[in-house]
Protein backbone atom coordinates (compact mmCIF):
# COMPACT_ATOMS: atom_id res chain seq x y z
CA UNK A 1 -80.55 -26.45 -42.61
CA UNK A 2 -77.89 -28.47 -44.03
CA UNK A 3 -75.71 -27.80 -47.07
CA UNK A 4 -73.94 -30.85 -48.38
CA UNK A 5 -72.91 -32.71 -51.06
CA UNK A 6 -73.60 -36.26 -51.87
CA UNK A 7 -72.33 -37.86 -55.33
CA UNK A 8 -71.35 -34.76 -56.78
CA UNK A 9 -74.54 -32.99 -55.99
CA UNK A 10 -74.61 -30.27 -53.40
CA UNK A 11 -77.88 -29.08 -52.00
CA UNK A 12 -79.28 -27.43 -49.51
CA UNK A 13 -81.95 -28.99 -46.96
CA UNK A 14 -84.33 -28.13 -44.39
CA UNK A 15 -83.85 -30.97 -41.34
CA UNK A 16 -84.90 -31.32 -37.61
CA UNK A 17 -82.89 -33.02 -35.18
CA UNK A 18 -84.56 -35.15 -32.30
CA UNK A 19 -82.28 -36.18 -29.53
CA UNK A 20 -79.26 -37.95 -31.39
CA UNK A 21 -81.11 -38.13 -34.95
CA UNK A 22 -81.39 -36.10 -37.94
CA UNK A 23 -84.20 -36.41 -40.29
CA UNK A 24 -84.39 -34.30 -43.59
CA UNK A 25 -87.59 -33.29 -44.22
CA UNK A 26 -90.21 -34.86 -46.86
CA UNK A 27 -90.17 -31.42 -48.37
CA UNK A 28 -86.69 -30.66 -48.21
CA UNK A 29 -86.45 -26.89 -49.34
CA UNK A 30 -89.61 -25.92 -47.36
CA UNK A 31 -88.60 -22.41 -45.99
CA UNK A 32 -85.78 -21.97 -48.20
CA UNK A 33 -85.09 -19.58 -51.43
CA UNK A 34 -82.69 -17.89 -53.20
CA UNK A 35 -80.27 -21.48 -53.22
CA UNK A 36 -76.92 -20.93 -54.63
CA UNK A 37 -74.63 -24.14 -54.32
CA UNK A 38 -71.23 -24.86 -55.64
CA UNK A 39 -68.43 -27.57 -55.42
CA UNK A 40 -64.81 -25.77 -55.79
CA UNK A 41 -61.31 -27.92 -55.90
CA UNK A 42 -63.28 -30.38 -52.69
CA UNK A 43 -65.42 -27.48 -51.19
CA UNK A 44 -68.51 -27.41 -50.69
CA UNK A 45 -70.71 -23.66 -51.03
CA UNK A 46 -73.83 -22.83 -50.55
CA UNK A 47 -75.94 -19.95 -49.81
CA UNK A 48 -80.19 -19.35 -49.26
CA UNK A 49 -82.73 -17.22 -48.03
CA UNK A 50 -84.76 -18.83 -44.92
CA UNK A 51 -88.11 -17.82 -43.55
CA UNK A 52 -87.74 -16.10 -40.36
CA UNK A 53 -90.83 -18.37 -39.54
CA UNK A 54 -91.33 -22.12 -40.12
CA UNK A 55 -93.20 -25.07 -38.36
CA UNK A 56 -91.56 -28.65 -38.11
CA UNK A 57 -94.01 -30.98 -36.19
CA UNK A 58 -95.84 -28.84 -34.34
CA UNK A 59 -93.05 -26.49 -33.07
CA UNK A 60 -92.94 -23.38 -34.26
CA UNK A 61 -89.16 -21.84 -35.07
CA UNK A 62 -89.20 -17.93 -35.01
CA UNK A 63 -85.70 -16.41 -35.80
CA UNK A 64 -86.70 -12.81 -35.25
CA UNK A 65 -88.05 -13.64 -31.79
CA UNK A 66 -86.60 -16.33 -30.33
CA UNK A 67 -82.46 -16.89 -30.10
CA UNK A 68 -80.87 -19.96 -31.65
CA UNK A 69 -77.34 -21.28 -31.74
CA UNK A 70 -75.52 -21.68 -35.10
CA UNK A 71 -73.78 -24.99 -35.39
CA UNK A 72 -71.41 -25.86 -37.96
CA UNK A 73 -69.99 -29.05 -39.14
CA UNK A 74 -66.99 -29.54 -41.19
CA UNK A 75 -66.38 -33.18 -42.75
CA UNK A 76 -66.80 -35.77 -45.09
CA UNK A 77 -70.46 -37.05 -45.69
CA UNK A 78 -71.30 -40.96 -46.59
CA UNK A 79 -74.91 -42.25 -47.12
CA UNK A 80 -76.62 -39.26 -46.02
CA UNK A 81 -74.20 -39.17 -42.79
């Protein structure tokens, strides 16, 4: 999931990384409800309801079973980067 904001528009977006690249997907909020998203004084907000179970080519990513690793990032964005 990524929350950013790109010319003045902040969303939220399911994405899958593959070694070094990131690819949003063709259906970006698949999985996700409940999208709040605000811009305050520079800041970016947002908050969302994911499934606990989703499928991104062929994999299958189960949050109540399996453990994951939050990353965050903290930045500007340019072009989708």
């Amino acid at each position: 999931m990524a929350c950013m904001s790109l010319n003045g528009n902040v969303n939220v977006v399911m994405a899958y990384n593959e070694g070094k690249s990131n690819e949003i997907l063709t259906n970006g909020q698949y999985g996700l409800t409940d999208i709040k998203t605000a811009q305050v004084d520079g800041q970016v907000y947002c908050s969302f309801t994911r499934q606990s179970v989703t499928e991104i080519k062929n994999i299958v990513f189960n949050l109540a079973d399996d453990r994951f690793h939050l990353m965050l990032a903290r930045g500007p964005a340019s072009q989708g980067k």
